[in-house]
Protein backbone atom coordinates (compact mmCIF):
# COMPACT_ATOMS: atom_id res chain seq x y z
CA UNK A 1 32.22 -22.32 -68.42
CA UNK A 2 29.26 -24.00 -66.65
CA UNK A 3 26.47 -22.77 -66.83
CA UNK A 4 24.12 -21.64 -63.76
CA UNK A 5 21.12 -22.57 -62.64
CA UNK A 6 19.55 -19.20 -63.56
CA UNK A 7 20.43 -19.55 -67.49
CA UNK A 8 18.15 -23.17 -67.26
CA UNK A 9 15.44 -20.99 -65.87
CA UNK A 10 15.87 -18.62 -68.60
CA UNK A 11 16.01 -21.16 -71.02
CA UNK A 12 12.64 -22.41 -70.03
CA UNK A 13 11.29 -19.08 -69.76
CA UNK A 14 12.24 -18.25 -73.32
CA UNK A 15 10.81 -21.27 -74.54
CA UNK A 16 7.56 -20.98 -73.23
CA UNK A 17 7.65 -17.05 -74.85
CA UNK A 18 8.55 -18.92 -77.72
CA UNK A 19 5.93 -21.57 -78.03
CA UNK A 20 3.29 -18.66 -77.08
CA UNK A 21 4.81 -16.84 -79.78
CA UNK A 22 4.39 -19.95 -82.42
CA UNK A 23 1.00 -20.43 -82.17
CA UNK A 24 0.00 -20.24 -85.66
CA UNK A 25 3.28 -19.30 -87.21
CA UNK A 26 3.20 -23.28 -88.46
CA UNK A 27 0.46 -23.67 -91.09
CA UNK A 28 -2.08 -26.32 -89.64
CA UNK A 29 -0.24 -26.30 -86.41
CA UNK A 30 -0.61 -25.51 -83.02
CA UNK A 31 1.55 -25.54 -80.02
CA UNK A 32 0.64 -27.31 -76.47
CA UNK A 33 3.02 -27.63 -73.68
CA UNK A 34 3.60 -28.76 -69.72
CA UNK A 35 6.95 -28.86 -68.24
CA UNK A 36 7.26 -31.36 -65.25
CA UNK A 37 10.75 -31.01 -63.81
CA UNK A 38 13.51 -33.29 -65.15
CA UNK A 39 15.00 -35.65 -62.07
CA UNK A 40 18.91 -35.42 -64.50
CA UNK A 41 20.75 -32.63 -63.10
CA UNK A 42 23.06 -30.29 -65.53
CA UNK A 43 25.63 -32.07 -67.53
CA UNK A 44 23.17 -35.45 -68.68
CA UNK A 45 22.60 -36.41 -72.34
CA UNK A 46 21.13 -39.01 -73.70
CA UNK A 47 17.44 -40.10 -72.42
CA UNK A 48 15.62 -43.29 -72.92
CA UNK A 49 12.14 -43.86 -71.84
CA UNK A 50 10.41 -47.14 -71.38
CA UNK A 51 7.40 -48.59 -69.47
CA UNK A 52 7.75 -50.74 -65.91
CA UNK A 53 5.27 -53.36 -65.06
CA UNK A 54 2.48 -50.92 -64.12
CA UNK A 55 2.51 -48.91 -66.91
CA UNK A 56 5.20 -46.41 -64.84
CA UNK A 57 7.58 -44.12 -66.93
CA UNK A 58 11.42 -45.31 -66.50
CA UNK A 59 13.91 -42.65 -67.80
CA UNK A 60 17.42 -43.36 -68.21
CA UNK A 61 20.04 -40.76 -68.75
CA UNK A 62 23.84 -40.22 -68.96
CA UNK A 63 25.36 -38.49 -65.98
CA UNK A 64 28.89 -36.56 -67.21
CA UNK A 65 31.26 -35.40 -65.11
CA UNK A 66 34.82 -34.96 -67.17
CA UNK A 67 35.58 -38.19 -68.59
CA UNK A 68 33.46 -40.50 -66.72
CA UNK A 69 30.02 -40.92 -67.82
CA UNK A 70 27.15 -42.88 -65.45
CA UNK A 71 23.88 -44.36 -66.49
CA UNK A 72 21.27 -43.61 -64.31
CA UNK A 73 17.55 -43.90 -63.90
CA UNK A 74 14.32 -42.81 -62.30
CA UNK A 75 10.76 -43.56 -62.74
CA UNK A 76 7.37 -41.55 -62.29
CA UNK A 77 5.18 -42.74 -60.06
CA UNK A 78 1.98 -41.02 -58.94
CA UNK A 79 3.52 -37.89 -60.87
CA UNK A 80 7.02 -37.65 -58.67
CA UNK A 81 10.53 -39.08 -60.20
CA UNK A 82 12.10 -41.80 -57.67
CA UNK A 83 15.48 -40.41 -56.55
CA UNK A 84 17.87 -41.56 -59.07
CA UNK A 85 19.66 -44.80 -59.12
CA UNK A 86 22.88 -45.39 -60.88
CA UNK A 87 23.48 -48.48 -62.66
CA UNK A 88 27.04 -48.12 -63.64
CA UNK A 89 29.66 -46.21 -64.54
CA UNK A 90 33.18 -46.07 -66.59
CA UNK A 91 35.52 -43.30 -67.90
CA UNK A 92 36.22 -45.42 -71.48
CA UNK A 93 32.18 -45.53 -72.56
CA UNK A 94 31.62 -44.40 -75.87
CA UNK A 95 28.68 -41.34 -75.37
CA UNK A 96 26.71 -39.39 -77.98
CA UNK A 97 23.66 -38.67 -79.30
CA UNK A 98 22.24 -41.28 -81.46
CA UNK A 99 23.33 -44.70 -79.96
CA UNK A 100 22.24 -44.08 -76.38
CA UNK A 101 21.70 -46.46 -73.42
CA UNK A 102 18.79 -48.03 -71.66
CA UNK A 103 16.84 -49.18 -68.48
CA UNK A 104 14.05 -51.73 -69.32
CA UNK A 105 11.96 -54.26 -67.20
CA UNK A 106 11.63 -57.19 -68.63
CA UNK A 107 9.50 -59.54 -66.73
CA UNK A 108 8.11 -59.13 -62.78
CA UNK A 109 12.21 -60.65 -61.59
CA UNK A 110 14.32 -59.36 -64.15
CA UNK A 111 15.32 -55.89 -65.51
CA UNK A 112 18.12 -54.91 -68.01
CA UNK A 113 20.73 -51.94 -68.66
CA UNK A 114 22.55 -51.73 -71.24
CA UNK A 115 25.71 -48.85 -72.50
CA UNK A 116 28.84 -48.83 -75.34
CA UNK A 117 32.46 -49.42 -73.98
CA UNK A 118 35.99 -48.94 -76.12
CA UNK A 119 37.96 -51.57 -76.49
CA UNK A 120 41.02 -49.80 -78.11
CA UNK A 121 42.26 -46.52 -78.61
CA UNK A 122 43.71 -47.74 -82.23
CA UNK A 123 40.71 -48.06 -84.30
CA UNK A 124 37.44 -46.83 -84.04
CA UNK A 125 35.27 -49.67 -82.43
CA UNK A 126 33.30 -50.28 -79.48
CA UNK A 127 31.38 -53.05 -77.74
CA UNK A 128 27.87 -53.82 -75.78
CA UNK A 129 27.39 -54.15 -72.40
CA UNK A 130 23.99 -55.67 -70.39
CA UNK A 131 24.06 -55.59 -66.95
CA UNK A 132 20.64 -57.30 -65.25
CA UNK A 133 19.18 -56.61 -62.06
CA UNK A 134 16.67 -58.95 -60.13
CA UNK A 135 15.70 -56.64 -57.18
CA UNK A 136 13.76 -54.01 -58.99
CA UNK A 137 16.63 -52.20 -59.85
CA UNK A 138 18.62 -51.79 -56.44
CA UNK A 139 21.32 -53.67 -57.92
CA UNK A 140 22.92 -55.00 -60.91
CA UNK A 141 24.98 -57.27 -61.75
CA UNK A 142 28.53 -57.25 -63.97
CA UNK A 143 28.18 -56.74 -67.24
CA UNK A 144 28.45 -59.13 -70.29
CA UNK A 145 28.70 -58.85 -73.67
CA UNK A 146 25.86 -60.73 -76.55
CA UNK A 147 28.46 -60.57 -78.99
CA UNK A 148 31.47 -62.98 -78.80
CA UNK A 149 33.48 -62.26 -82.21
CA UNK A 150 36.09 -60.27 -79.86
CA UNK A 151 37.05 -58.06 -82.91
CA UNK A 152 37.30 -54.22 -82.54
CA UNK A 153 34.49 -53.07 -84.43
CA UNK A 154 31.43 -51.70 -83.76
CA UNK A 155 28.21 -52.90 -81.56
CA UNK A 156 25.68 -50.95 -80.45
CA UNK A 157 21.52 -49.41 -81.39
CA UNK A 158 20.42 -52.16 -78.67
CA UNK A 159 17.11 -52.98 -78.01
CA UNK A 160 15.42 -55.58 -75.48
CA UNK A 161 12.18 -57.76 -75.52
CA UNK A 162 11.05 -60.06 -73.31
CA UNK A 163 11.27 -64.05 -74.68
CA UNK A 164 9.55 -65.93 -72.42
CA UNK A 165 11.41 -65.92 -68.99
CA UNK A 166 14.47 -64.55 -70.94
CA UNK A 167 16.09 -61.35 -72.08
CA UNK A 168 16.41 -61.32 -76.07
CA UNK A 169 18.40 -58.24 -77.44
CA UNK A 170 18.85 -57.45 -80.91
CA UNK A 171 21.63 -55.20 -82.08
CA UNK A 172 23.87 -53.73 -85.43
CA UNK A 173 26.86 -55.54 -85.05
CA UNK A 174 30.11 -54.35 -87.12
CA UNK A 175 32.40 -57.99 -87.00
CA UNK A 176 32.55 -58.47 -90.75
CA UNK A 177 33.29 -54.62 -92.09
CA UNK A 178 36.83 -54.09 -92.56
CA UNK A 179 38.93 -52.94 -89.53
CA UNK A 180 38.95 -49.84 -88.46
CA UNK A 181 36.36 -48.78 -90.83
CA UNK A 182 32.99 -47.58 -89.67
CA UNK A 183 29.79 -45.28 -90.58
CA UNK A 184 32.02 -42.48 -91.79
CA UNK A 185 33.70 -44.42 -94.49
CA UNK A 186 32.07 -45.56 -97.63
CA UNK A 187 32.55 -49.23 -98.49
CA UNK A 188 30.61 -51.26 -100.82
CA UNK A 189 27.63 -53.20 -99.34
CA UNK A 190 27.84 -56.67 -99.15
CA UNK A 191 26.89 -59.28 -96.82
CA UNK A 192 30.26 -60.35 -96.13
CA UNK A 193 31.58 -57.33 -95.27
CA UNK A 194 28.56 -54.87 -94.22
CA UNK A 195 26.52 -54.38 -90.94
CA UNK A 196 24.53 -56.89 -89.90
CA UNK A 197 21.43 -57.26 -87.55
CA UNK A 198 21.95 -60.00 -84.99
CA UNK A 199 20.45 -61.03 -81.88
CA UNK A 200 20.83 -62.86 -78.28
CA UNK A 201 18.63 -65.27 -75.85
CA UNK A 202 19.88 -64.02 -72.47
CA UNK A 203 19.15 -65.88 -68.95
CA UNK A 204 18.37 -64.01 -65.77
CA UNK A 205 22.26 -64.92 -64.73
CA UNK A 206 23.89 -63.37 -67.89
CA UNK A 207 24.33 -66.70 -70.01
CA UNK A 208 23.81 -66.54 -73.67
CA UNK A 209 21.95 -69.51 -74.91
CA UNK A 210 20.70 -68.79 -78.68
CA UNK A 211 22.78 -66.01 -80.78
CA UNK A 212 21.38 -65.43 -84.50
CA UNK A 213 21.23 -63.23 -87.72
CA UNK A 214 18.43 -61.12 -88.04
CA UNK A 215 19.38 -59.56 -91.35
CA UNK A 216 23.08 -60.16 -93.19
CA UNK A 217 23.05 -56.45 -94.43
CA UNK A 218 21.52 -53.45 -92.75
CA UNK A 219 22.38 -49.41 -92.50
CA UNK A 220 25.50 -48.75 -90.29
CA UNK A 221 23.70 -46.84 -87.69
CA UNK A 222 20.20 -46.64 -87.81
CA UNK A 223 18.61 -47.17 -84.39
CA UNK A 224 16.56 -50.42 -84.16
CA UNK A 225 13.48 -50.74 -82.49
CA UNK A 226 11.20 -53.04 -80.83
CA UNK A 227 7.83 -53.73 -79.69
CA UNK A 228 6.27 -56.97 -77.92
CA UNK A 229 2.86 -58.14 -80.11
CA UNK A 230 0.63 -60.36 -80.09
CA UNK A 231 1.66 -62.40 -82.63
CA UNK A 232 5.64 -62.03 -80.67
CA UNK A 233 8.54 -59.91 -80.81
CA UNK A 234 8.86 -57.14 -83.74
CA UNK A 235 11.84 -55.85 -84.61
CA UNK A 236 12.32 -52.88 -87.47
CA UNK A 237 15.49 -51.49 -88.57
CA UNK A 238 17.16 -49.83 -91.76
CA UNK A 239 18.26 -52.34 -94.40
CA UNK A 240 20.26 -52.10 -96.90
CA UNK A 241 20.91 -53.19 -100.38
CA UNK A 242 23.90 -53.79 -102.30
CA UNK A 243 22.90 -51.35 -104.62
CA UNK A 244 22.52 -48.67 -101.39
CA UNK A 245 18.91 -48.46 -101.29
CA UNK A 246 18.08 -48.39 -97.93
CA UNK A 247 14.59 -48.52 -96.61
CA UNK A 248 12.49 -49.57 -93.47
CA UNK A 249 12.29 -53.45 -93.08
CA UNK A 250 10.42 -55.20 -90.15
CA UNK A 251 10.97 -59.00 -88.66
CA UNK A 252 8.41 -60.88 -86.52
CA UNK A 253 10.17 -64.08 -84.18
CA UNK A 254 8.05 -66.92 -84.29
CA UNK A 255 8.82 -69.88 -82.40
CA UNK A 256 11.91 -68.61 -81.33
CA UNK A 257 13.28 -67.78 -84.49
CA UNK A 258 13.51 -64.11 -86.57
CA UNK A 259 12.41 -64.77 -89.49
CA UNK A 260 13.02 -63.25 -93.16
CA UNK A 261 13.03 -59.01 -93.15
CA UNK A 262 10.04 -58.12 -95.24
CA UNK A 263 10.03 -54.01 -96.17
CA UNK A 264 7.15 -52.25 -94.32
CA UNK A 265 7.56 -49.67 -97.90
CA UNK A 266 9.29 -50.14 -100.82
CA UNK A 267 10.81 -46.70 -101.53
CA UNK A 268 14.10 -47.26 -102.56
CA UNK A 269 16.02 -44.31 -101.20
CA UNK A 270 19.50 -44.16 -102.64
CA UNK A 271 22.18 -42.91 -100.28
CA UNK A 272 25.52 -43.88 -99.77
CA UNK A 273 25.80 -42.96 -96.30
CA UNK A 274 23.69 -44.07 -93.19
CA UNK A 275 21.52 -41.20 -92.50
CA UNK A 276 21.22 -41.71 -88.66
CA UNK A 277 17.55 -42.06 -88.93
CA UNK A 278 16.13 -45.22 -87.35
CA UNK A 279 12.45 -46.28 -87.53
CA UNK A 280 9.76 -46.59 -84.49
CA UNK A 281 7.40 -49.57 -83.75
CA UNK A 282 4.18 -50.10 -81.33
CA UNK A 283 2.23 -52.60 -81.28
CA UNK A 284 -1.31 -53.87 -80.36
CA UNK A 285 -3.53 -57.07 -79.84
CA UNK A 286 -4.14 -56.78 -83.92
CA UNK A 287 -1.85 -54.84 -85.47
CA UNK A 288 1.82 -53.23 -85.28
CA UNK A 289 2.49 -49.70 -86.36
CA UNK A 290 5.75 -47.65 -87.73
CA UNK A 291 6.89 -44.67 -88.30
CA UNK A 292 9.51 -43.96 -89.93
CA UNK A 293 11.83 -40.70 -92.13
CA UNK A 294 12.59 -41.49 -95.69
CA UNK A 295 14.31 -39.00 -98.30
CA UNK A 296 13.45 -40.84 -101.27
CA UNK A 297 13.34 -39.20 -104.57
CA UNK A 298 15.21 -35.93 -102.64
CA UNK A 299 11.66 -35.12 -100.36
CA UNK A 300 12.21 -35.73 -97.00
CA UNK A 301 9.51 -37.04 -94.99
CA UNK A 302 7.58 -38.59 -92.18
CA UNK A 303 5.50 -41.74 -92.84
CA UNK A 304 3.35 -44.36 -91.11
CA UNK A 305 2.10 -47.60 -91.77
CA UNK A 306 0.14 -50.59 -89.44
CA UNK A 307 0.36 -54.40 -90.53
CA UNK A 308 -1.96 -56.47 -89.60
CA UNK A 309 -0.88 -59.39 -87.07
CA UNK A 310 -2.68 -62.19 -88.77
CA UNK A 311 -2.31 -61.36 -92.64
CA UNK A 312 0.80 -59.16 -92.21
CA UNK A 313 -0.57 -56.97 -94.95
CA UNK A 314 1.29 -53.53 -94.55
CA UNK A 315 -1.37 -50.78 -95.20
CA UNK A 316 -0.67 -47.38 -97.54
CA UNK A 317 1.49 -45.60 -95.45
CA UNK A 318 0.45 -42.00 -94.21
CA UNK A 319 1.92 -39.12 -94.94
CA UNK A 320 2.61 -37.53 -91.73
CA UNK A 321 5.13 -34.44 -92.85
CA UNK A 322 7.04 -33.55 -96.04
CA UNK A 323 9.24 -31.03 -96.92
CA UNK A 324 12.93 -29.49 -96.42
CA UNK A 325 12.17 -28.58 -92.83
CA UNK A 326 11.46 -32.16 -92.01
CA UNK A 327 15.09 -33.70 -89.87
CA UNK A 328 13.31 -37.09 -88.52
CA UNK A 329 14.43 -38.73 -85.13
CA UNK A 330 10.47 -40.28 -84.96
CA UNK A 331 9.15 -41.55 -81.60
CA UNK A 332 5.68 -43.74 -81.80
CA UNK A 333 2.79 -45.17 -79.30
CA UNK A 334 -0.50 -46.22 -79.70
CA UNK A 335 -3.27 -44.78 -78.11
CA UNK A 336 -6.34 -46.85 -76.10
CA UNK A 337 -9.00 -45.59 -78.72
CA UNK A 338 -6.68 -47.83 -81.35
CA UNK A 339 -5.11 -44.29 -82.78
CA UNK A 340 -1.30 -43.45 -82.43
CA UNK A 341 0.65 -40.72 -81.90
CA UNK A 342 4.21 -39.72 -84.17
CA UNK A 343 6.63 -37.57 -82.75
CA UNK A 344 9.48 -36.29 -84.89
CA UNK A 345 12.02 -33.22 -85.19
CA UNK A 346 11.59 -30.21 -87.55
CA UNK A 347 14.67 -27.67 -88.34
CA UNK A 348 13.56 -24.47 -87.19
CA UNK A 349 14.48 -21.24 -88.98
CA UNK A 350 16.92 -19.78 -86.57
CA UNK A 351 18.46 -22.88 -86.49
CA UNK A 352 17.20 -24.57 -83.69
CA UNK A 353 14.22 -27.43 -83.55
CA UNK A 354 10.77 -27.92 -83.27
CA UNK A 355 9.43 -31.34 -81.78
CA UNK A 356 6.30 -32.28 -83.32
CA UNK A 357 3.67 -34.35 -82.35
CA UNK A 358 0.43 -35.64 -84.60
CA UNK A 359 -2.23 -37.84 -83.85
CA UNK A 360 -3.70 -40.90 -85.92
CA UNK A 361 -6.95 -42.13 -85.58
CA UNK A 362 -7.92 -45.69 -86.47
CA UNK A 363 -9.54 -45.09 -89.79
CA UNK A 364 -6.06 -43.88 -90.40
CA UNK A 365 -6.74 -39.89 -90.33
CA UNK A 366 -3.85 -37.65 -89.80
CA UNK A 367 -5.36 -34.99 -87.43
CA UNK A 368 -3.39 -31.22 -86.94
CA UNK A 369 -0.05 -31.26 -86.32
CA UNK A 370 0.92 -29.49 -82.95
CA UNK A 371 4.37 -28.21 -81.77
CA UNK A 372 5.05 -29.18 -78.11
CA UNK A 373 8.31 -27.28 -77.91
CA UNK A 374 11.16 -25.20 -79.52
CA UNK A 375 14.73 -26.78 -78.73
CA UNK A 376 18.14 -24.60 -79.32
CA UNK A 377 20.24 -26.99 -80.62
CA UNK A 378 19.28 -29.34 -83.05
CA UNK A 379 21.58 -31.73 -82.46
CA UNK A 380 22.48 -32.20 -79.00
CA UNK A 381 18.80 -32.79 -79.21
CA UNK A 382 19.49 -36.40 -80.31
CA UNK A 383 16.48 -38.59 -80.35
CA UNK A 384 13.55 -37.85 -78.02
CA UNK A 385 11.58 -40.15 -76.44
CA UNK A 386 7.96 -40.50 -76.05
CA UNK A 387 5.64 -42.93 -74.00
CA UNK A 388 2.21 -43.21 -72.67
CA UNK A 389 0.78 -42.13 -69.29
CA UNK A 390 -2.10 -42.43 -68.26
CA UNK A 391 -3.95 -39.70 -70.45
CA UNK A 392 -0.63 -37.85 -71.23
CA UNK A 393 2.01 -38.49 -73.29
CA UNK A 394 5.75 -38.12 -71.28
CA UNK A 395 8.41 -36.96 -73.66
CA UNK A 396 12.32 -36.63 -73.05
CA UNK A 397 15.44 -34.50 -75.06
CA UNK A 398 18.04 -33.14 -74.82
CA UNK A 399 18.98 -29.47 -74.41
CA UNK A 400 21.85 -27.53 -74.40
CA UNK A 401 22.85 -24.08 -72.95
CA UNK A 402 26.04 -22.60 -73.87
CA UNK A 403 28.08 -25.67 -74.15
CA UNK A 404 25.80 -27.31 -70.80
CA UNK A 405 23.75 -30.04 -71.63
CA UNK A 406 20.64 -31.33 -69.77
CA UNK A 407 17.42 -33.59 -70.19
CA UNK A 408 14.36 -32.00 -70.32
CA UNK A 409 11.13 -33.75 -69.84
CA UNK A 410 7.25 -32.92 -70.93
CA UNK A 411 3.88 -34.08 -70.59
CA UNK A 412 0.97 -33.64 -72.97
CA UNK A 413 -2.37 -34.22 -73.09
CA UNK A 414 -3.61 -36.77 -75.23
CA UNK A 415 -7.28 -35.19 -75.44
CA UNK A 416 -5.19 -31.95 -76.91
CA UNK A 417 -3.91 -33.85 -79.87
CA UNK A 418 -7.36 -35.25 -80.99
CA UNK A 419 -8.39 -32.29 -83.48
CA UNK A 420 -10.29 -32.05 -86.47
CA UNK A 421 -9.22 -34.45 -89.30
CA UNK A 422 -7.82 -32.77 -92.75
């Protein structure tokens, strides 16, 4: 049954009751919220934010209607969404929650889209395709894909930086795991036949000029990130050992090349399964920051680290939350005063969500945590977004009435966060 108008109103309604309602029920926590409108109608999943040119939110979305899904964007500018623009569309896309699309700008001429698309009915598998765009957006161009093994496996947790004039990507790619096998299915880790971390030189007309391997082994399906630093491209991602420890790794590109995965913590989490629970990465002029969930030793938790650009010593991470209400799903950005701010999920106790955000200053203190919103559903959640602007922070989720799913969007002020260290 699809659900009206009315029940979204209610739905926001009860959430704000909610979040009233919550002040202090969270020990050390307090609860701050705006609600801007979303521009995705009913029936959209998915979110990505980024940053344009100008500093401008861009927030991409899945648009459902049966079996066709359509990626579509909008970005904030002077506090209004653009009317939405759809980049493409396809009824044999593979859609859910953790290995969503994206919109980026990469340079002044070039922007780039990217979305999953089944080969094959037979096995579980599906492939990456980038579309580019060199009018702003207006348009874009057929897709390709980075990959060119051809074999039905799986490719996807994409993300874009800028190399020079070029797009580089950097994805999981699934070639050498056995066919038909994916994340589900336990096999044992080796190089030859796990996950690996690989990654493309792009043109602005869709021509791959450099492919490489990032990292032979890594989790199944982790989301990567990416941030642009001073020092070049970042990339950090869920590795994986042969024994199944799997912690947070990070890779810089210099002169053109990835080089060697280094672990931003060495905590050895044993798990035999890929916990869905990729890492997040900002950087600066002098340093890069992540944040990142870990279960090690059966605690869950929330940590963060910074590495300096010209020693690339990793600091003693911070603590940012611990315990069995912790679920992950971390967003990440640095803040103009050289603090950050972590975003991450916590299970509620009816069963729902919380999204959390804390601020870090730059002597590294953890200041109160503060709820910005309950969500219903946990998991149709998936992985919300966070970005700067201007003195707010814009966040993005999903959330789902009934069985109706829609993004919701936020804004918070970053002057809220900034509390009294503990």
């Amino acid at each position: 049954m699809k659900t009206s108008r009315n029940a979204w109103a209610t739905l926001k309604i009860s959430l704000a009751t909610v979040m009233l309602l919550c002040i202090g029920c969270t020990e050390h926590s307090e609860t701050l919220v705006l609600q801007p409108q979303s521009p995705a109608k009913e029936n959209s999943m998915a979110p990505n934010l980024s940053l344009d040119r100008q500093g401008s939110p861009v927030l991409s979305w899945l648009a459902l209607d049966g079996k066709n899904a359509a990626l579509m964007f909008s970005r904030l500018v002077h506090g209004q969404w653009s009317e939405p623009n759809q980049v493409a569309q396809g009824t044999e896309w593979f859609v859910n929650r953790a290995d969503f699309p994206s919109v980026v700008q990469i340079s002044d001429d070039l922007w780039a889209a990217h979305w999953l698309v089944i080969k094959s009915p037979e096995v579980f598998n599906y492939d990456i395709a980038i579309s580019l765009s060199a009018d702003d957006g207006v348009t874009w161009a057929d897709p390709i894909t980075p990959h060119t093994d051809g074999t039905l496996a799986e490719h996807g947790f994409v993300s874009f930086f800028a190399d020079q004039t070029d797009l580089g990507a950097v994805w999981l790619d699934g070639r050498n795991m056995a066919s038909g096998a994916h994340h589900g299915d336990h096999q044992a880790a080796t190089a030859e036949h796990g996950t690996s971390l690989r990654s493309a030189k792009i043109d602005a007309s869709g021509n791959i000029l450099t492919s490489e391997i990032i990292d032979p082994l890594v989790c199944d399906c982790c989301q990567t990130d990416i941030a642009q630093s001073s020092a070049g491209a970042v990339v950090v991602y869920r590795n994986r050992t042969e024994n199944e420890h799997r912690d947070i790794y990070y890779s810089r590109r210099v002169n053109g090349e990835w080089q060697t995965g280094k672990p931003v913590a060495t905590e050895n989490w044993f798990i035999s399964g890929c916990p869905v629970n990729g890492p997040a990465v900002a950087a600066s002029a002098s340093d890069v920051a992540v944040a990142w969930f870990t279960s090690a030793n059966g605690l869950n938790k929330i940590n963060y680290a910074r590495i300096d650009n010209q020693t690339d010593q990793v600091a003693a991470p911070v603590e940012i939350d611990a315990g069995e209400h912790v679920s992950g799903q971390v967003g990440l950005v640095l803040t103009e005063d050289g603090g950050a701010v972590v975003s991450w999920l916590r299970v509620s106790p009816e069963g729902g969500a919380e999204l959390v955000l804390r601020y870090i200053d730059s002597a590294n203190s953890a200041q109160t945590p503060n709820q910005i919103t309950a969500i219903a559903n946990l998991r149709a959640a998936g992985f919300p977004q966070m970005v700067n602007y201007g003195d707010q922070l814009l966040l993005a989720w999903t959330e789902q009435v009934d069985k109706t799913k829609q993004v919701a969007v936020t804004t918070v002020e970053l002057a809220t966060l900034r509390g009294t260290a503990h």
